[in-house]
PDB file of N, CA and C in Angstrom:
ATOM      1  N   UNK A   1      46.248 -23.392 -49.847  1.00  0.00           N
ATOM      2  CA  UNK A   1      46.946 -22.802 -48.728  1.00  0.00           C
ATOM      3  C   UNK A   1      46.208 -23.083 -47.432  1.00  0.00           C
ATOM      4  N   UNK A   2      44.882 -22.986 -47.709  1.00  0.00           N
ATOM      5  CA  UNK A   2      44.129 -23.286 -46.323  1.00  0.00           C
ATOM      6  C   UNK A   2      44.295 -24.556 -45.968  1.00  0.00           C
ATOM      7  N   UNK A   3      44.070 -25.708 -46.944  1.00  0.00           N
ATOM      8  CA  UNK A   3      44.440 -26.698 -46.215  1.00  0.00           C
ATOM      9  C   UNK A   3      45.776 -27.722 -46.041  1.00  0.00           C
ATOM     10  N   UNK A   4      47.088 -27.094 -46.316  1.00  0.00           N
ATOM     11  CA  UNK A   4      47.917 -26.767 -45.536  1.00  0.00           C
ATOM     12  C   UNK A   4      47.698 -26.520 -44.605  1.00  0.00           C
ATOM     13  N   UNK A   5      47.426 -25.176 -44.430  1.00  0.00           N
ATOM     14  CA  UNK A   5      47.679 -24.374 -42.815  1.00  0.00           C
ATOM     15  C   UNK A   5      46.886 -25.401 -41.836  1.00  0.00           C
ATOM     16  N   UNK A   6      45.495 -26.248 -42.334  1.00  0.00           N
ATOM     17  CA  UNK A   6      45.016 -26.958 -41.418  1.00  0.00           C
ATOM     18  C   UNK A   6      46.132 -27.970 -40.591  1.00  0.00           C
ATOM     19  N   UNK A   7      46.598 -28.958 -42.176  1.00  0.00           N
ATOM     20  CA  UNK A   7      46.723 -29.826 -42.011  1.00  0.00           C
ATOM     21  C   UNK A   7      48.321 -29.895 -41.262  1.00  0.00           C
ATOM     22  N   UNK A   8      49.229 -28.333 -41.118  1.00  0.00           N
ATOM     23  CA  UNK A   8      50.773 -28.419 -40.813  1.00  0.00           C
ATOM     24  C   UNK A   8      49.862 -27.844 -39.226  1.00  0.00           C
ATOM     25  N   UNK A   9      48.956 -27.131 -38.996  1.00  0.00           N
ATOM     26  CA  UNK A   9      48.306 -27.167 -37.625  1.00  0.00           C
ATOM     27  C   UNK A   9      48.069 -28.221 -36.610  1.00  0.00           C
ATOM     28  N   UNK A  10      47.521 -29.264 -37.099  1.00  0.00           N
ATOM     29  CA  UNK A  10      47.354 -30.574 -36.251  1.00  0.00           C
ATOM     30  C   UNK A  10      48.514 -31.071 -36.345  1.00  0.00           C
ATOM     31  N   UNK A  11      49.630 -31.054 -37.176  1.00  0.00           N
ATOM     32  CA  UNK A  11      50.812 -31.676 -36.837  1.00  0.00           C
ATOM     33  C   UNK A  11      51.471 -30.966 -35.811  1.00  0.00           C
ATOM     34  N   UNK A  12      51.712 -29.623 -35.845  1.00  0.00           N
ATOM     35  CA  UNK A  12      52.189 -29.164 -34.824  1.00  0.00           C
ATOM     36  C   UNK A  12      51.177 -29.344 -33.442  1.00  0.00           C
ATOM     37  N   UNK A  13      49.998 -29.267 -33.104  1.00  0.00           N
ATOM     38  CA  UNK A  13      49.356 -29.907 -32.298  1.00  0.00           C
ATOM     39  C   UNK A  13      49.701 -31.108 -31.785  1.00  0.00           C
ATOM     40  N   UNK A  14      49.910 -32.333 -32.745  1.00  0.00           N
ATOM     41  CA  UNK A  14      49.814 -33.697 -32.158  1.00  0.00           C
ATOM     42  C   UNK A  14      51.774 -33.801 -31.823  1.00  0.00           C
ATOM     43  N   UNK A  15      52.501 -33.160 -32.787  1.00  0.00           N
ATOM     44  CA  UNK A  15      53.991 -33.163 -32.144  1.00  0.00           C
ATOM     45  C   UNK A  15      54.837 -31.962 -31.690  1.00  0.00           C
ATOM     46  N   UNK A  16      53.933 -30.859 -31.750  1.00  0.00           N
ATOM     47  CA  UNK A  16      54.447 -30.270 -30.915  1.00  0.00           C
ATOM     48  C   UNK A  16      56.154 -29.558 -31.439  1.00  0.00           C
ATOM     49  N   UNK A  17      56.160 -29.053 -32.358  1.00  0.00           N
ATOM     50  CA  UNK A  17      57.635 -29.378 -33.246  1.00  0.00           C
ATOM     51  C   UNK A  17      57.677 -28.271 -34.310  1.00  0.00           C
ATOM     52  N   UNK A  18      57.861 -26.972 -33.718  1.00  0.00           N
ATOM     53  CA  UNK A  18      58.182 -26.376 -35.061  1.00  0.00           C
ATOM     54  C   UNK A  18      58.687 -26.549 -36.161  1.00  0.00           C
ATOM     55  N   UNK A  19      59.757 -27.456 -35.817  1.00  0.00           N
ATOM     56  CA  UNK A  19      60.764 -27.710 -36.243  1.00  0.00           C
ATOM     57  C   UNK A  19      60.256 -28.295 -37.619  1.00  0.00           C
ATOM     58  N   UNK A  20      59.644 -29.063 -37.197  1.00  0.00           N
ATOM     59  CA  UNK A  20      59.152 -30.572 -37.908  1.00  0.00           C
ATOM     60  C   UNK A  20      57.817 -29.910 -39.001  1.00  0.00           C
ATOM     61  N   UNK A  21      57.162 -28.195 -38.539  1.00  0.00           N
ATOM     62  CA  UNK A  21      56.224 -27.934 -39.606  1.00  0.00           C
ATOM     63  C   UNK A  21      57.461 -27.018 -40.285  1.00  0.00           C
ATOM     64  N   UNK A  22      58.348 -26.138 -40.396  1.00  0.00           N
ATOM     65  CA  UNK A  22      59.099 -25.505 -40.558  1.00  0.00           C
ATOM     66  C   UNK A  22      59.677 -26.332 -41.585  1.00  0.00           C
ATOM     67  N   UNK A  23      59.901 -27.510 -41.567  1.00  0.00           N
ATOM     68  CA  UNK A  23      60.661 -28.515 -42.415  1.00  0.00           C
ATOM     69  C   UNK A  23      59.711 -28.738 -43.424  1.00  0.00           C
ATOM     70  N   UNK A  24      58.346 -29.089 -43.309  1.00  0.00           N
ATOM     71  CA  UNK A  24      57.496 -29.518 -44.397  1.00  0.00           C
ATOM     72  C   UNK A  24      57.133 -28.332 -44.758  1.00  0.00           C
ATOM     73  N   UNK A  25      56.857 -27.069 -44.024  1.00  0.00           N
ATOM     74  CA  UNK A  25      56.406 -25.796 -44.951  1.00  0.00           C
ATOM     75  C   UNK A  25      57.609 -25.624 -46.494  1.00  0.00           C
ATOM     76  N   UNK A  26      58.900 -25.976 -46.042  1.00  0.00           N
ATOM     77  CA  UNK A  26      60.421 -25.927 -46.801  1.00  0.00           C
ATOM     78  C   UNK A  26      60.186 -26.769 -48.275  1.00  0.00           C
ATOM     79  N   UNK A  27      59.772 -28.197 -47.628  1.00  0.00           N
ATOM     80  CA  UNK A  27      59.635 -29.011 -48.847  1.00  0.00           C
ATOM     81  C   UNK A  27      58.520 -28.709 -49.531  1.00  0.00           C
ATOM     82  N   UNK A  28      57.578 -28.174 -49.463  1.00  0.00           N
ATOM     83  CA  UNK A  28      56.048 -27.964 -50.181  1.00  0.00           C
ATOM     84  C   UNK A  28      56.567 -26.675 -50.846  1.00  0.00           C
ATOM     85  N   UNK A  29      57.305 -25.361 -50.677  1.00  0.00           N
ATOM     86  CA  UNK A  29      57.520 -24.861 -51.199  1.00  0.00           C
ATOM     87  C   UNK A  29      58.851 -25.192 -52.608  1.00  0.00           C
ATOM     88  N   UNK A  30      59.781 -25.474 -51.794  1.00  0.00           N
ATOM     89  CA  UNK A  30      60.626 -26.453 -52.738  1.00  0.00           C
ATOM     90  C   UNK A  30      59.941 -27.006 -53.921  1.00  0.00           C
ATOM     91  N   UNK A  31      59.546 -27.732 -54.060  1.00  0.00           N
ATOM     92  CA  UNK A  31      58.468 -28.697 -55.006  1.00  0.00           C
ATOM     93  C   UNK A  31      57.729 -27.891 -55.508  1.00  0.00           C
ATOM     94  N   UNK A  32      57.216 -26.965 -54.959  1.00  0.00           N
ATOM     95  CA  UNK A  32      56.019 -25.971 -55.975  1.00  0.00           C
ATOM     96  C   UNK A  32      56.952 -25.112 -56.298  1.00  0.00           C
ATOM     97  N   UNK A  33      58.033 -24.480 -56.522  1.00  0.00           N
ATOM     98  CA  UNK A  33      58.871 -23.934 -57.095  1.00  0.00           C
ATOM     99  C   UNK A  33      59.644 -24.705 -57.805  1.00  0.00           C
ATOM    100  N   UNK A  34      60.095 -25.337 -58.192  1.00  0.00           N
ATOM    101  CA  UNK A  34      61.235 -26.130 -58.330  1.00  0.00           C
ATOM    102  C   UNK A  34      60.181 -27.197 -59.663  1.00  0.00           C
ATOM    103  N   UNK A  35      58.733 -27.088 -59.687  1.00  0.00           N
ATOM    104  CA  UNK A  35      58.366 -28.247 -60.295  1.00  0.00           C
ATOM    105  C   UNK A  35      58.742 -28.204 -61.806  1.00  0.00           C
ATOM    106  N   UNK A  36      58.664 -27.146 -61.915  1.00  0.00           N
ATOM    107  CA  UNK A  36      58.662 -26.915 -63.802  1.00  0.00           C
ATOM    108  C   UNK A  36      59.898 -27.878 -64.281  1.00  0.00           C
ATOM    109  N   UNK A  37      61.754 -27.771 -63.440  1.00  0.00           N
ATOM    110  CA  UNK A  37      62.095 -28.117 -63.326  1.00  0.00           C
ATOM    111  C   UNK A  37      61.903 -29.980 -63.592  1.00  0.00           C
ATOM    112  N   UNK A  38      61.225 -30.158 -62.760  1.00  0.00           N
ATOM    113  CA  UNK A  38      61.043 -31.759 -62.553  1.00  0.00           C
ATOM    114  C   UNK A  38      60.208 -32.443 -63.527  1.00  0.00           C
ATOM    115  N   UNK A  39      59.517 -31.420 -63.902  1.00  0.00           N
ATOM    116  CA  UNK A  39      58.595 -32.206 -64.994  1.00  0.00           C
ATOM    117  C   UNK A  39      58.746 -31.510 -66.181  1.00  0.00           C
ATOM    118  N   UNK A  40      59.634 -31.389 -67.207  1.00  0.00           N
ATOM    119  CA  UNK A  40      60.520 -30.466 -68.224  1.00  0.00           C
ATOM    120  C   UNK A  40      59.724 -30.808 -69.072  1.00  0.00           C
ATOM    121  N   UNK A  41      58.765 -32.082 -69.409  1.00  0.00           N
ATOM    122  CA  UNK A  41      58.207 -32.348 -70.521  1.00  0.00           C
ATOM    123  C   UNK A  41      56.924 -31.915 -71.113  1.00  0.00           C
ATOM    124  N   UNK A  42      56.329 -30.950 -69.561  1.00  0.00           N
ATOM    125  CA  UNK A  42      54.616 -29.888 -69.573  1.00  0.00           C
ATOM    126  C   UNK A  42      55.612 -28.972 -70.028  1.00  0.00           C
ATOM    127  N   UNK A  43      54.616 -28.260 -71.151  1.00  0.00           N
ATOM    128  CA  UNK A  43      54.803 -26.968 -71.333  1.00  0.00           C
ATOM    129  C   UNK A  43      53.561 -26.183 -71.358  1.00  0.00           C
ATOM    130  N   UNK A  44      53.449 -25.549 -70.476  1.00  0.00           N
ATOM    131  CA  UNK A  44      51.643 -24.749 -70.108  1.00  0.00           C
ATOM    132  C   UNK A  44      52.094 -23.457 -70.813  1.00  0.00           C
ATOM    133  N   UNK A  45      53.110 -22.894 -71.500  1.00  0.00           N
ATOM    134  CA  UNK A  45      53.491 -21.635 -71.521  1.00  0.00           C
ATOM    135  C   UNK A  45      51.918 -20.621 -72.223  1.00  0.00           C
ATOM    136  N   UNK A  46      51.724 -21.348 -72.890  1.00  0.00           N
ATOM    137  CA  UNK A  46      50.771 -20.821 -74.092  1.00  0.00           C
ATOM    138  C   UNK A  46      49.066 -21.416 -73.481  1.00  0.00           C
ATOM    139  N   UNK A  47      49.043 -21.816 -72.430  1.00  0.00           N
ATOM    140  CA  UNK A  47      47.847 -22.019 -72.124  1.00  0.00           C
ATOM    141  C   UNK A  47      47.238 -21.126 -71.422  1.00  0.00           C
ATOM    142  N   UNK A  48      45.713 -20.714 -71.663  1.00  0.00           N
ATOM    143  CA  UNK A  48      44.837 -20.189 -71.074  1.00  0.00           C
ATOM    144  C   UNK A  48      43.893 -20.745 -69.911  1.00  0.00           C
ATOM    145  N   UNK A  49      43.361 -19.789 -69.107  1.00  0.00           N
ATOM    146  CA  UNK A  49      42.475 -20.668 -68.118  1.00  0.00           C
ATOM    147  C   UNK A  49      41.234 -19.714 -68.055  1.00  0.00           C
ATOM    148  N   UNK A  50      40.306 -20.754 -67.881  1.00  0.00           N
ATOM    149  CA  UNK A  50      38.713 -20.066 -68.044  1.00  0.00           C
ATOM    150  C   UNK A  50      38.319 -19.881 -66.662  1.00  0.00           C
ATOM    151  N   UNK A  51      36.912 -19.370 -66.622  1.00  0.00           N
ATOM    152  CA  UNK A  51      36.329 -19.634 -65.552  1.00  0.00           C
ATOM    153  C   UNK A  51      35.799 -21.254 -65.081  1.00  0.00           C
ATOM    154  N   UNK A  52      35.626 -21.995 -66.289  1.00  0.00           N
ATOM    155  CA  UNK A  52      35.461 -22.973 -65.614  1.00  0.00           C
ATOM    156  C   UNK A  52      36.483 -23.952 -65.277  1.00  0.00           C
ATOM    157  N   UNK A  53      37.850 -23.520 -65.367  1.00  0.00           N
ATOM    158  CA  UNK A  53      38.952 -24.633 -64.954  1.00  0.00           C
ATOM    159  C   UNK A  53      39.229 -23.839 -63.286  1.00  0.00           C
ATOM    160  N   UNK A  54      38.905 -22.297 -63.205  1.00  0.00           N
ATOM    161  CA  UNK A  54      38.733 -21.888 -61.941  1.00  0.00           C
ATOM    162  C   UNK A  54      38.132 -22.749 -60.685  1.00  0.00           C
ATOM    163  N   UNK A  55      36.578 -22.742 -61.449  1.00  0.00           N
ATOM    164  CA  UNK A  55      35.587 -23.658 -60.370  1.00  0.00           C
ATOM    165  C   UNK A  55      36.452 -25.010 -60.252  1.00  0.00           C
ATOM    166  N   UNK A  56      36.574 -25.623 -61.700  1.00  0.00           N
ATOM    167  CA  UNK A  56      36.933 -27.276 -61.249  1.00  0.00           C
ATOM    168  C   UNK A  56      37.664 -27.257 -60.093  1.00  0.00           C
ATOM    169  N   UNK A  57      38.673 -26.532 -60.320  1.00  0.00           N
ATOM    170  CA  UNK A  57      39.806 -26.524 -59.385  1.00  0.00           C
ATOM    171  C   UNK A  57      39.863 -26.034 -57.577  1.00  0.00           C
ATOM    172  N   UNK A  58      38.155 -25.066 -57.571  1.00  0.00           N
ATOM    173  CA  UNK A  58      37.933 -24.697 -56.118  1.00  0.00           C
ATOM    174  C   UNK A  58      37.429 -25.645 -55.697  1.00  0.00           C
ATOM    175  N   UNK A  59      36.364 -26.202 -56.675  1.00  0.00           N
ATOM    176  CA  UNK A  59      35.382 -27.739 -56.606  1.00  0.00           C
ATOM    177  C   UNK A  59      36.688 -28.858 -55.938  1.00  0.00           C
ATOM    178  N   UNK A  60      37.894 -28.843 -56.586  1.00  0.00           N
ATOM    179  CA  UNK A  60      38.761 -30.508 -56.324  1.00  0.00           C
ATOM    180  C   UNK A  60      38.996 -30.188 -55.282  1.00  0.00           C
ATOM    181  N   UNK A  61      39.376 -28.611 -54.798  1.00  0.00           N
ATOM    182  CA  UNK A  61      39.965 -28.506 -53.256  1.00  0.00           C
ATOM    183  C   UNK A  61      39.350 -28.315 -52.315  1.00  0.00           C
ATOM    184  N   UNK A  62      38.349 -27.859 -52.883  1.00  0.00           N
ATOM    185  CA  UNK A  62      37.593 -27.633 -51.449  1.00  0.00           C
ATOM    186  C   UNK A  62      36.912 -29.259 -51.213  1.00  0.00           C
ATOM    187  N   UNK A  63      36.891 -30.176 -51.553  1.00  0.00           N
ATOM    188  CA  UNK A  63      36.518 -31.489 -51.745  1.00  0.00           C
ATOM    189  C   UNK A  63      37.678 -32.417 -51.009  1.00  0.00           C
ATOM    190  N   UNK A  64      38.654 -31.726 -51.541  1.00  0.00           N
ATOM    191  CA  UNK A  64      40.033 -32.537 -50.538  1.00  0.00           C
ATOM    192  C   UNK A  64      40.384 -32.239 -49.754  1.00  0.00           C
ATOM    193  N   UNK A  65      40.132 -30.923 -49.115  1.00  0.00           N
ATOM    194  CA  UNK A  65      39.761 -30.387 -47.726  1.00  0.00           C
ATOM    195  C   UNK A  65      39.203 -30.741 -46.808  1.00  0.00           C
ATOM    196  N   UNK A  66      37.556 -31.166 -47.538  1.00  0.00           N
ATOM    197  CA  UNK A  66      36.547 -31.669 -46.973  1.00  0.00           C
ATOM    198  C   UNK A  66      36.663 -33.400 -46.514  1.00  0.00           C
ATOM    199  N   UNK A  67      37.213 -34.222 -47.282  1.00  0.00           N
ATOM    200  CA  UNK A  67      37.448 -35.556 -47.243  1.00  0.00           C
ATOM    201  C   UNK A  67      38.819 -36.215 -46.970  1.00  0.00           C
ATOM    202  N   UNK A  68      39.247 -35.200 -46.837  1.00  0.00           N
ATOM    203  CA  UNK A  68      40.829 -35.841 -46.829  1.00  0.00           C
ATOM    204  C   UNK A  68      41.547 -34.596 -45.169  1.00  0.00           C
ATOM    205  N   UNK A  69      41.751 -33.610 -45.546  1.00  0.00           N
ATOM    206  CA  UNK A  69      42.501 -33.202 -45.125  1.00  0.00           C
ATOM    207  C   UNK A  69      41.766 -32.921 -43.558  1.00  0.00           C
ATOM    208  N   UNK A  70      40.886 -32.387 -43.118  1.00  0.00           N
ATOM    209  CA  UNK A  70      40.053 -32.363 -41.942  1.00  0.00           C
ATOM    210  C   UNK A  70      39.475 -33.571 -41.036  1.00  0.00           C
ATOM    211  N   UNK A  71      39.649 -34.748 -42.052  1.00  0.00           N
ATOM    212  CA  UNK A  71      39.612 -35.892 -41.329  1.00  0.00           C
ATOM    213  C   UNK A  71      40.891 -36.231 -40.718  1.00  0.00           C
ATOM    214  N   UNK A  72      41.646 -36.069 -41.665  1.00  0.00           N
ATOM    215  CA  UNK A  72      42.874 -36.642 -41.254  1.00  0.00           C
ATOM    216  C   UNK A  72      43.975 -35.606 -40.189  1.00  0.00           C
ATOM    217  N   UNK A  73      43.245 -33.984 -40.277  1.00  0.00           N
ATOM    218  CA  UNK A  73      43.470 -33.299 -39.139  1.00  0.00           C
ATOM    219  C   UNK A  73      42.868 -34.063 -37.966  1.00  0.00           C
ATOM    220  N   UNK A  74      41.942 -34.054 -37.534  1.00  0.00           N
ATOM    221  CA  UNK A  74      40.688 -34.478 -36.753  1.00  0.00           C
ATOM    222  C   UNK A  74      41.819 -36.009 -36.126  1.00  0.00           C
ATOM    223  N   UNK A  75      42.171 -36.802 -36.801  1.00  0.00           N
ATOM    224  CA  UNK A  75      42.985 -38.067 -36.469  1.00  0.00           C
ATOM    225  C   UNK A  75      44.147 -37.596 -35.600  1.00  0.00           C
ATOM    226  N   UNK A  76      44.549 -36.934 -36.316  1.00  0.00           N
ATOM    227  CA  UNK A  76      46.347 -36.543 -35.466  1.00  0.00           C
ATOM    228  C   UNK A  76      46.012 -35.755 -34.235  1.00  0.00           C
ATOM    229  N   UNK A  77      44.321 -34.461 -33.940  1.00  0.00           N
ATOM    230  CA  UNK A  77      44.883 -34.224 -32.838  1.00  0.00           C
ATOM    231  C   UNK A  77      43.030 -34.839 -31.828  1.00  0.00           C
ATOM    232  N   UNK A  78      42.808 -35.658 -32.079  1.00  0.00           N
ATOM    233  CA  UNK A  78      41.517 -35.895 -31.452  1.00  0.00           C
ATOM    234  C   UNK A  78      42.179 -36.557 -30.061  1.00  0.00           C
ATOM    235  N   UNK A  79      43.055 -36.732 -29.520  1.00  0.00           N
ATOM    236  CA  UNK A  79      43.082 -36.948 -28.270  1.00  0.00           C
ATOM    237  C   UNK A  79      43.568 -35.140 -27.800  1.00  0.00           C
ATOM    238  N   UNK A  80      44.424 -34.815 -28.046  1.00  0.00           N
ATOM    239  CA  UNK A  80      43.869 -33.207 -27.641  1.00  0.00           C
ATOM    240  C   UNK A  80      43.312 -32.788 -27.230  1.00  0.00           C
ATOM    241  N   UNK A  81      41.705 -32.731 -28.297  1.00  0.00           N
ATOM    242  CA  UNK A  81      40.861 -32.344 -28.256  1.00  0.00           C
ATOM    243  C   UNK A  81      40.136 -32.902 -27.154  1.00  0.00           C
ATOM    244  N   UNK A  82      40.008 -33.861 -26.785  1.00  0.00           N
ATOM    245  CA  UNK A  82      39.671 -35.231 -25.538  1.00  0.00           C
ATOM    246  C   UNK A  82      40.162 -34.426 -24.209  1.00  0.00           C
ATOM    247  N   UNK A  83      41.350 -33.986 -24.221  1.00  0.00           N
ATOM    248  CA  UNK A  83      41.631 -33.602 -22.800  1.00  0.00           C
ATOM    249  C   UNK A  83      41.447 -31.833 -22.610  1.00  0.00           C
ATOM    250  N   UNK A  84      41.377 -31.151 -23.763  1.00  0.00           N
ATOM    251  CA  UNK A  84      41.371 -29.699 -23.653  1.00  0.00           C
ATOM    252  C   UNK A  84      39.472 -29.745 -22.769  1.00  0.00           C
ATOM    253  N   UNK A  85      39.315 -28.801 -21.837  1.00  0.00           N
ATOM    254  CA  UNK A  85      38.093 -28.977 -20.528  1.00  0.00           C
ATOM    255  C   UNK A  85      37.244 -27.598 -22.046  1.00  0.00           C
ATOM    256  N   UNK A  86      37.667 -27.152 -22.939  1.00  0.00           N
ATOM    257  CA  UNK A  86      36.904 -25.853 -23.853  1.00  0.00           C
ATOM    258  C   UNK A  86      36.439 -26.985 -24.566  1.00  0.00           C
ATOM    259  N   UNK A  87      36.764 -27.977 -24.584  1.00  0.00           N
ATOM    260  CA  UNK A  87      36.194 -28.712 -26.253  1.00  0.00           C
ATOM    261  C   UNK A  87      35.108 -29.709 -24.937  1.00  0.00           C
ATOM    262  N   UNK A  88      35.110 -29.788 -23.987  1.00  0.00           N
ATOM    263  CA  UNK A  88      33.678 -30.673 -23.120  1.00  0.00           C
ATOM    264  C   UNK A  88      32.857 -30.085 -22.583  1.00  0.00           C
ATOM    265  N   UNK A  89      32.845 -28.907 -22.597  1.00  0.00           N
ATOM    266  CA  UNK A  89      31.986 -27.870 -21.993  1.00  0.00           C
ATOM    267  C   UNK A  89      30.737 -27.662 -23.542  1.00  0.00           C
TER     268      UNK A  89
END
């Protein structure tokens, strides 16, 4: 969720477009609801989760946060950031 919120942040930053995060907040939910649907052939019904599929899983995101999603925030609004006079001070 957090990096979402980063990454639909710099979009609305660099375009300016509710519209346009309003639309992708729609489809990300869509798809994460809707997946079981799409992929009929997982059946997790009967599966358990440990503590360590917990970590893996804070470990993958907070990792794709770190390498992916904050860079690629950082891309869409670094001229922004260039002209805002709080970010040269």
């Amino acid at each position: 969720t957090f990096s979402l919120g980063v990454l639909f942040q710099s979009i609305y930053l660099k375009y300016n477009s509710i519209l346009l995060i309003i639309t992708l907040h729609c489809l990300v939910n869509y798809f994460g609801t809707y997946k079981r649907y799409l992929f009929k052939f997982v059946d997790n019904s009967n599966e358990t989760y440990s503590i360590n599929d917990f970590i893996t899983t804070f470990i993958l995101i907070f990792l794709f946060t770190l390498f992916i999603i904050i860079p690629l925030s950082y891309l869409l609004i670094r001229k922004e950031l260039k002209n805002n006079t709080w970010h040269n001070n």
